[in-house]
Protein backbone atom coordinates (compact mmCIF):
# COMPACT_ATOMS: atom_id res chain seq x y z
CA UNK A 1 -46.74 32.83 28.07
CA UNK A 2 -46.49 34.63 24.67
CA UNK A 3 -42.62 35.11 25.66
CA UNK A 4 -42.44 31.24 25.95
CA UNK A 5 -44.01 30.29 22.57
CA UNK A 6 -41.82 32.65 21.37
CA UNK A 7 -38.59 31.53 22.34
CA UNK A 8 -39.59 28.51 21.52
CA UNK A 9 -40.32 28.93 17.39
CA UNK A 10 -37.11 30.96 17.41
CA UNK A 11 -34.64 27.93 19.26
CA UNK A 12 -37.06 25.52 17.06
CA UNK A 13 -36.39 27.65 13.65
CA UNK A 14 -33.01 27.80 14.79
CA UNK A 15 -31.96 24.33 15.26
CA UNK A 16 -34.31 23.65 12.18
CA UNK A 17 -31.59 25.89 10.38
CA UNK A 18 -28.97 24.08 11.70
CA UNK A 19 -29.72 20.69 10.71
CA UNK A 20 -30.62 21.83 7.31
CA UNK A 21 -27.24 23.97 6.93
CA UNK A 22 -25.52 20.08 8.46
CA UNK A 23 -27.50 18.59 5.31
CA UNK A 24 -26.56 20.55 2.73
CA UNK A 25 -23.34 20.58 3.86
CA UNK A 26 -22.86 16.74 3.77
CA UNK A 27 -24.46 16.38 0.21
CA UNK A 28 -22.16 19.16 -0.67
CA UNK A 29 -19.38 17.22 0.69
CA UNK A 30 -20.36 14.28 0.04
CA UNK A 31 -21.00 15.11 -3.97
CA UNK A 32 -18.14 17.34 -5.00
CA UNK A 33 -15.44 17.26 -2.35
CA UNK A 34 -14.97 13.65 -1.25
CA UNK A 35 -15.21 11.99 -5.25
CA UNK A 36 -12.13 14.50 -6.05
CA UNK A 37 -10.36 13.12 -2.47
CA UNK A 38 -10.79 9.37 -3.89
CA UNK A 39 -9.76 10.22 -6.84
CA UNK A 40 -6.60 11.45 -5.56
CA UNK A 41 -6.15 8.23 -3.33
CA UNK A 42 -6.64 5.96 -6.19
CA UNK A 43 -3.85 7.71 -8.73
CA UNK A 44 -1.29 7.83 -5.32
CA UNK A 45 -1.86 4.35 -5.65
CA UNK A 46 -1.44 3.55 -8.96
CA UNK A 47 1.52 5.43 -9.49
CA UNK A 48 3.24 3.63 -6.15
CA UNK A 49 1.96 0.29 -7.48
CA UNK A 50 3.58 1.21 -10.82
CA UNK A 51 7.10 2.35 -9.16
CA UNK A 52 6.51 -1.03 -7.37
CA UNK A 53 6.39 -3.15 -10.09
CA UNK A 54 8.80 -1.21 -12.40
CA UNK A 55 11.33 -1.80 -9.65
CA UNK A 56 10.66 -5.42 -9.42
CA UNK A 57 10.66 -5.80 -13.65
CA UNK A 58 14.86 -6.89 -14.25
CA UNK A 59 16.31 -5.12 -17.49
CA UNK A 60 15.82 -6.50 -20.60
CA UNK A 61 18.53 -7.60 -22.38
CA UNK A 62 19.89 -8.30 -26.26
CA UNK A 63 19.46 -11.72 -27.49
CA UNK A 64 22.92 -13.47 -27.25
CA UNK A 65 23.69 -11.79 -23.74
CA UNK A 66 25.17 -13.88 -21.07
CA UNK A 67 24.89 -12.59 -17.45
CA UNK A 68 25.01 -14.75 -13.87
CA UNK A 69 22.80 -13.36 -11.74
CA UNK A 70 23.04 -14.23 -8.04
CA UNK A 71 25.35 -13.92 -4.94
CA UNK A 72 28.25 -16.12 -4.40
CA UNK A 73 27.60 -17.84 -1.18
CA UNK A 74 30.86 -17.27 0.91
CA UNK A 75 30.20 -20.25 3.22
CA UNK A 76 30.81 -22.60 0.53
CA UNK A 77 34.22 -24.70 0.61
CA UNK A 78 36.41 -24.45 -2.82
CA UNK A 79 36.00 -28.04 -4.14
CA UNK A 80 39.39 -27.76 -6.56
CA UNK A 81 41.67 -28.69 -3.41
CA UNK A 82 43.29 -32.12 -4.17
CA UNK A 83 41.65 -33.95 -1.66
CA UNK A 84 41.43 -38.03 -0.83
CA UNK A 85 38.10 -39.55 -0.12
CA UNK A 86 38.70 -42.02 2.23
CA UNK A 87 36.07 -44.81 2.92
CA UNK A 88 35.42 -45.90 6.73
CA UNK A 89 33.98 -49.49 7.41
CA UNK A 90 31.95 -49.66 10.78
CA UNK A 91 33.52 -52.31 12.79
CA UNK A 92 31.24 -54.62 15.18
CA UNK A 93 32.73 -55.39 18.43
């Protein structure tokens, strides 16, 4: 009987331990570890929101520049062929 009690207090002292040791460990995390890991994850996304929006941001330019900016669309017919409009009248049968 005395063996029982026994091993009892020491697996209840033990697991006692153990979910102090877990505790301390979380707060420990929890307070020191995991601020720093946020911390990181918020300047990594600052500085790709930054490269973001400095690639978006078009050069500035002196006052007086001229520049087109755009793609020539290569589907478009050239409109300076002499060409005759020619008008069509329906016809009712």
């Amino acid at each position: 009987m005395i063996l029982f009690i026994t091993l009892f207090l020491v697996n209840f002292l033990r697991t006692l331990f153990i979910i102090v040791l877990i505790y301390y460990a979380i707060r420990f995390v929890s307070r020191y570890i995991l601020p720093l890991l946020i911390d990181k994850g918020v300047k990594n996304m600052q500085q790709k929101m930054q490269d973001q929006q400095r690639s978006q941001q078009r050069p500035r330019r002196p006052e007086g520049e001229v520049t087109i900016e755009g793609q020539p669309n290569p589907n478009k017919k050239n409109n300076n062929r002499n060409e005759e409009y020619i008008d069509f009248e329906e016809v009712d049968e």
